[in-house]
N, C-alpha and C. Protein backbone atom coordinates (compact mmCIF):
# COMPACT_ATOMS: atom_id res chain seq x y z
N UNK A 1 13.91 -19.85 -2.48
CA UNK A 1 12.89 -20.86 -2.21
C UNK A 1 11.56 -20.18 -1.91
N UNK A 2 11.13 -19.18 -1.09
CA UNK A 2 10.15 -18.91 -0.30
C UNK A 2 9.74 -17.66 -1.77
N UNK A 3 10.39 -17.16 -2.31
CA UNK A 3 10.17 -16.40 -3.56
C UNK A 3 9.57 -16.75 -4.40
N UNK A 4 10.52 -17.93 -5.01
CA UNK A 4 9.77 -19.10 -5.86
C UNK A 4 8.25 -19.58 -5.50
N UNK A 5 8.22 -20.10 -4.48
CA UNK A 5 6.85 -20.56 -3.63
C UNK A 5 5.59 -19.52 -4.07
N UNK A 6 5.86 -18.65 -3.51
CA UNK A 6 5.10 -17.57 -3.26
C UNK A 6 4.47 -17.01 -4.52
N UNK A 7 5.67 -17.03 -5.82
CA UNK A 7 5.24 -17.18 -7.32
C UNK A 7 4.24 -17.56 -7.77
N UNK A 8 4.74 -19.03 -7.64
CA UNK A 8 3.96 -20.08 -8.08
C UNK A 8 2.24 -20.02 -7.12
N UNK A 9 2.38 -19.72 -6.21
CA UNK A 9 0.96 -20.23 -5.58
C UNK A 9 0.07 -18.48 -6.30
N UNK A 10 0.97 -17.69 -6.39
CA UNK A 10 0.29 -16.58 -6.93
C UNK A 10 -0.70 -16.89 -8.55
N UNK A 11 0.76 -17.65 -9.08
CA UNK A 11 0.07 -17.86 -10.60
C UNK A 11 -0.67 -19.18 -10.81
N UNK A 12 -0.73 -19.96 -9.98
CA UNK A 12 -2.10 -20.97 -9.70
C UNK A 12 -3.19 -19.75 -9.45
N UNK A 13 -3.41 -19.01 -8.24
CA UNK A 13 -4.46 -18.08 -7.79
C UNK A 13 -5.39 -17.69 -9.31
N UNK A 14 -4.13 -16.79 -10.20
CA UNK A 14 -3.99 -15.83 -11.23
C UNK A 14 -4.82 -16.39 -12.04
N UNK A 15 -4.16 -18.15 -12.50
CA UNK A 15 -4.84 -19.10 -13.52
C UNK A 15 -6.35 -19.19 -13.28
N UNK A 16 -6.10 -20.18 -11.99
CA UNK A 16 -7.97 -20.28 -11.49
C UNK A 16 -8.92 -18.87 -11.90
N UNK A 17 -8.52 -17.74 -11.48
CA UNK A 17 -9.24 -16.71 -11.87
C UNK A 17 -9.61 -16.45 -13.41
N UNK A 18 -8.98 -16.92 -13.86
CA UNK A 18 -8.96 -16.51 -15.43
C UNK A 18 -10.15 -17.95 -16.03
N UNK A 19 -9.43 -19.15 -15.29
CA UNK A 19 -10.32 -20.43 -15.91
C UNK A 19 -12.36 -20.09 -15.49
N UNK A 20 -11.68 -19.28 -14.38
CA UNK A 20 -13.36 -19.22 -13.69
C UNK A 20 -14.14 -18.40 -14.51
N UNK A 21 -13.36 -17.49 -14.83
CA UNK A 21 -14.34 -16.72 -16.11
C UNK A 21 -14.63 -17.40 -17.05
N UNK A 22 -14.28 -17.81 -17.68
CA UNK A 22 -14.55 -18.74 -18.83
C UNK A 22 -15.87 -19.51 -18.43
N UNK A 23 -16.30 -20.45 -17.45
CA UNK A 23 -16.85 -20.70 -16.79
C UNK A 23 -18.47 -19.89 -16.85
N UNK A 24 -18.22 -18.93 -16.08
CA UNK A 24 -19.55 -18.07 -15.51
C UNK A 24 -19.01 -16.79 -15.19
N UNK A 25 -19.91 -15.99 -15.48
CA UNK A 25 -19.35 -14.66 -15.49
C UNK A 25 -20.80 -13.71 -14.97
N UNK A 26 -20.77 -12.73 -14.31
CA UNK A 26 -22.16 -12.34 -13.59
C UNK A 26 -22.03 -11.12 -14.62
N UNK A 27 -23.73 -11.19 -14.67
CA UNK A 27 -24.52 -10.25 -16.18
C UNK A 27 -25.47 -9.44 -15.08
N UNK A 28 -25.87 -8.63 -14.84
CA UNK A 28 -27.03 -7.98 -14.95
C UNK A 28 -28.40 -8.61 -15.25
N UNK A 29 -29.91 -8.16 -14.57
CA UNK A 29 -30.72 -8.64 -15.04
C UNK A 29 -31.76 -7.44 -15.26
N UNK A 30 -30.90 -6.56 -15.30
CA UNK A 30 -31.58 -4.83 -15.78
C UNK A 30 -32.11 -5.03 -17.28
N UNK A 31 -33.22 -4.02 -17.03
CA UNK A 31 -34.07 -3.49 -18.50
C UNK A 31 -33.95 -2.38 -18.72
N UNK A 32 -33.63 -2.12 -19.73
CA UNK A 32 -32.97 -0.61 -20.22
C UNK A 32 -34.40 -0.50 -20.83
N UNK A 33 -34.75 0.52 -20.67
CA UNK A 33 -35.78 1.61 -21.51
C UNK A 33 -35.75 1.70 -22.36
N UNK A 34 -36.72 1.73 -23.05
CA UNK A 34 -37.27 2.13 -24.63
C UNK A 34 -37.53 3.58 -24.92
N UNK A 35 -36.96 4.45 -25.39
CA UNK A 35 -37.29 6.14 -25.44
C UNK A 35 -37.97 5.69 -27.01
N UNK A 36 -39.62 6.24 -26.61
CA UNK A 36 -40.25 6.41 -28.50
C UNK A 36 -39.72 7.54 -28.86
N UNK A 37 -40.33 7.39 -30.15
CA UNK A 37 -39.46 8.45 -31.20
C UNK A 37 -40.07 9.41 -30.75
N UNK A 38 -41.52 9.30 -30.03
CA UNK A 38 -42.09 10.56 -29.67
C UNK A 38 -42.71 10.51 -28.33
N UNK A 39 -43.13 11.39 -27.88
CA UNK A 39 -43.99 11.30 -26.52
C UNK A 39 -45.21 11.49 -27.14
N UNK A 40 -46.40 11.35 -26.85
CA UNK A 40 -47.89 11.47 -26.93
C UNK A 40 -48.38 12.12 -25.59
N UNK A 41 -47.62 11.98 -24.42
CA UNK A 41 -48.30 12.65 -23.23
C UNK A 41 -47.34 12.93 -22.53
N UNK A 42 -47.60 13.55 -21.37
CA UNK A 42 -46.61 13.55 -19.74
C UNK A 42 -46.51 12.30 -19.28
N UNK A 43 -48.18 11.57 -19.42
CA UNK A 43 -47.73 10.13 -18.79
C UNK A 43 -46.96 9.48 -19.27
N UNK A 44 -46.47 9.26 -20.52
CA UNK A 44 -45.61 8.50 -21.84
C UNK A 44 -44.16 9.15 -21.09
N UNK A 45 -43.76 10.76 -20.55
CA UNK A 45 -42.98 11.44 -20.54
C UNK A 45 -42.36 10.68 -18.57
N UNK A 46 -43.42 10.68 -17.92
CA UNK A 46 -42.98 10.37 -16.59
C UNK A 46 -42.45 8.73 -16.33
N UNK A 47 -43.50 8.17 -16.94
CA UNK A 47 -43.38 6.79 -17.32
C UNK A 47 -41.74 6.25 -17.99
N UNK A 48 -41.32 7.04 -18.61
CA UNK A 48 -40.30 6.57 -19.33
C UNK A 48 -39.27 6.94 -18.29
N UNK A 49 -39.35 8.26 -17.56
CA UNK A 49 -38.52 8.79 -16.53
C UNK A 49 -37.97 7.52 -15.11
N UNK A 50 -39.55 7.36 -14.80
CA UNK A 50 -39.68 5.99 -13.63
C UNK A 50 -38.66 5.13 -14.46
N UNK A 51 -38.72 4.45 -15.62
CA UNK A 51 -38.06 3.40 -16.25
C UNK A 51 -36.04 3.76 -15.93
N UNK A 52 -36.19 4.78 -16.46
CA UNK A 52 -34.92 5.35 -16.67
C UNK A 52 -34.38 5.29 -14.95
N UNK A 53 -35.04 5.63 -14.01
CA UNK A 53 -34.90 5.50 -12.61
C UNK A 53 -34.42 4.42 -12.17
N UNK A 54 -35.48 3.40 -12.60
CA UNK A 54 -35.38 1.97 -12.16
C UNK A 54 -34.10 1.24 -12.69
N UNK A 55 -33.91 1.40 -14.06
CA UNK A 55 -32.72 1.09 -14.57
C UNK A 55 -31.27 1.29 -14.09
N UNK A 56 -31.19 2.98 -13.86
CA UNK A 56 -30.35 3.26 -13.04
C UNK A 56 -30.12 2.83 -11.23
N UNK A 57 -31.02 2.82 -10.84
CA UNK A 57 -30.68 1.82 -9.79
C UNK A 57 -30.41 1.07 -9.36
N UNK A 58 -31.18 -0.16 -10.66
CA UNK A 58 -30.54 -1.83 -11.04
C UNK A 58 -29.26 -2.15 -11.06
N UNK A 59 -28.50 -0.97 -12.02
CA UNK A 59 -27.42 -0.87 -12.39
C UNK A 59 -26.19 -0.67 -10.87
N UNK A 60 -26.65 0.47 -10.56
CA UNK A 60 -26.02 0.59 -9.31
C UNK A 60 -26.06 -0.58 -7.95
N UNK A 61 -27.15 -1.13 -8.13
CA UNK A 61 -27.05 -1.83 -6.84
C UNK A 61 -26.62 -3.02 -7.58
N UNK A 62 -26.06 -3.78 -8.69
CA UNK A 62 -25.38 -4.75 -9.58
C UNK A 62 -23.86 -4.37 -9.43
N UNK A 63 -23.85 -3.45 -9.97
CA UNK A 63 -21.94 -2.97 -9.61
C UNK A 63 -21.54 -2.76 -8.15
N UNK A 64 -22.22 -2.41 -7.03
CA UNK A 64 -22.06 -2.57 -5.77
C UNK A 64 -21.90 -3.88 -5.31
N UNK A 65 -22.85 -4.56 -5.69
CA UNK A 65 -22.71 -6.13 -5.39
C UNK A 65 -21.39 -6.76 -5.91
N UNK A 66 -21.10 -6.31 -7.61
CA UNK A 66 -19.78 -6.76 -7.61
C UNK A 66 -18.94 -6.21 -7.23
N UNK A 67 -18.35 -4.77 -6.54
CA UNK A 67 -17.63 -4.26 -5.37
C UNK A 67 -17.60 -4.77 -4.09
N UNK A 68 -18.37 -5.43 -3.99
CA UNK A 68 -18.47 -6.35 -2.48
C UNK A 68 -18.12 -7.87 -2.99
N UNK A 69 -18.51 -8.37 -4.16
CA UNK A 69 -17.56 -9.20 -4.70
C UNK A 69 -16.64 -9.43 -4.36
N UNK A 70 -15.67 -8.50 -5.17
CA UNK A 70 -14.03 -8.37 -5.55
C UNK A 70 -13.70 -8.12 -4.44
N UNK A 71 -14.77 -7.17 -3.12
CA UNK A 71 -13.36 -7.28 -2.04
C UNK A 71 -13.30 -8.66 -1.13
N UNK A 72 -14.56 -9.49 -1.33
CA UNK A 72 -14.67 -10.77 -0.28
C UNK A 72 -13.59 -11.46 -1.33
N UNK A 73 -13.28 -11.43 -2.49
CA UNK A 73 -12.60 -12.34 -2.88
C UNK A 73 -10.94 -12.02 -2.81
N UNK A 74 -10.59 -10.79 -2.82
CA UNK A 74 -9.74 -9.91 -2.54
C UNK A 74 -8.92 -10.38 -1.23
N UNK A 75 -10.29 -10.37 -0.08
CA UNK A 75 -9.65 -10.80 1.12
C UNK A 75 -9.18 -12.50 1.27
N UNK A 76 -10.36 -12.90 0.12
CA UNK A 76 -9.71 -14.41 0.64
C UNK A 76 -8.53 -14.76 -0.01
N UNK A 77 -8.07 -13.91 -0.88
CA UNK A 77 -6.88 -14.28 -1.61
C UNK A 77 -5.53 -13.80 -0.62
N UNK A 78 -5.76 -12.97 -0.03
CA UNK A 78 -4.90 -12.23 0.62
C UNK A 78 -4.46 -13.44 2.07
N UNK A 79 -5.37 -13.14 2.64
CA UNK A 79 -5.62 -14.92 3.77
C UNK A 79 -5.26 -15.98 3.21
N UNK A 80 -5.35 -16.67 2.30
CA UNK A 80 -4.91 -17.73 1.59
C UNK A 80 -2.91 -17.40 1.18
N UNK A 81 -2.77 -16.35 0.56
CA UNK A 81 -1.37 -16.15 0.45
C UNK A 81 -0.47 -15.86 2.01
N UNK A 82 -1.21 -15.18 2.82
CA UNK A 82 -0.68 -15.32 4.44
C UNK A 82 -0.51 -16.21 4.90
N UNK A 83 -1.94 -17.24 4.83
CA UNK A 83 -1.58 -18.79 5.30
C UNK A 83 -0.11 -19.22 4.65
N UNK A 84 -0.10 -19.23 3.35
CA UNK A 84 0.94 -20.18 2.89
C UNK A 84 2.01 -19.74 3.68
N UNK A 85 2.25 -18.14 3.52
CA UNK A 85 3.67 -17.04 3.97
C UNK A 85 3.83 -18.15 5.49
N UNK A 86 3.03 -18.12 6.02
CA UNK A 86 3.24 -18.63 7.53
C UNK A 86 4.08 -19.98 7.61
N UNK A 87 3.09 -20.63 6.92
CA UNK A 87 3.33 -22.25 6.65
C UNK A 87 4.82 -22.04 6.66
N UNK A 88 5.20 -21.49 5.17
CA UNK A 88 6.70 -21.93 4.74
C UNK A 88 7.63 -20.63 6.14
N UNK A 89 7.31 -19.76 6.02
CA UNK A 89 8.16 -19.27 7.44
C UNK A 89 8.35 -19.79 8.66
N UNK A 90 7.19 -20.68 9.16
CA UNK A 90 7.11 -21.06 10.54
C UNK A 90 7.33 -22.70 10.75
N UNK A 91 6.67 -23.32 9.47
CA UNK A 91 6.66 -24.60 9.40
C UNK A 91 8.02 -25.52 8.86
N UNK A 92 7.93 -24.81 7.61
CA UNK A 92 8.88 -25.47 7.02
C UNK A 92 10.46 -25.32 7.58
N UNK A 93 10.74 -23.82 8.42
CA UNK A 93 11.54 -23.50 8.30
C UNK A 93 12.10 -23.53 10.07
N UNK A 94 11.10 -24.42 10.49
CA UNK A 94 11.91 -24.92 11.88
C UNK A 94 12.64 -26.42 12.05
C-alpha cells in the first residue's frame, strides 16, 4: 500500500514536471558577440573583449539562477513527498 502510494504521487510529481516544460521553459537574455573578420584597432580588439566578458557573465549568473532553481524546487519536492510519507504513516495508519 504505502509503496504503491508513494509511486504514484512520485509519477504525478514526474508528469507535472514534464507538462510544465512544454509550457515555459527559461532562455537566457544574453548577447553573444560578434568577432569581425578583422580588427581595425585595439579599440575594435578591447571592445570585443568587454563583449566577450559581459556575455560570459550573463551566462554564468543565468545557470546559477537555474542552480538555485532546481534546488528550491528539489526541496519542495522532497517536503511535499515527506508530507505525504507522514500522512499515510501517522494518519492513515492509526
Amino acid at each position: 500500500m504505502k509503496v504503491s502510494m508513494i509511486l504514484a504521487l512520485i509519477s504525478v510529481f514526474a508528469s507535472a514536471e514534464l507538462f510544465a516544460h512544454d509550457r515555459w521553459r527559461a532562455s537566457h537574455s544574453c548577447f553573444k558577440p560578434i568577432k569581425p573578420y578583422e580588427f581595425q584597432s585595439q579599440w575594435e580588439v578591447d571592445m570585443f573583449n568587454d563583449e566577450v566578458d559581459m556575455y560570459r557573465i550573463c551566462i554564468q549568473q543565468f545557470v546559477s539562477e537555474q542552480e538555485d532553481a532546481i534546488r528550491n524546487h528539489s526541496r519542495a519536492l522532497d517536503e511535499a513527498i515527506g508530507e505525504w510519507n507522514d500522512f499515510v504513516n501517522y494518519e492513515l495508519n492509526m
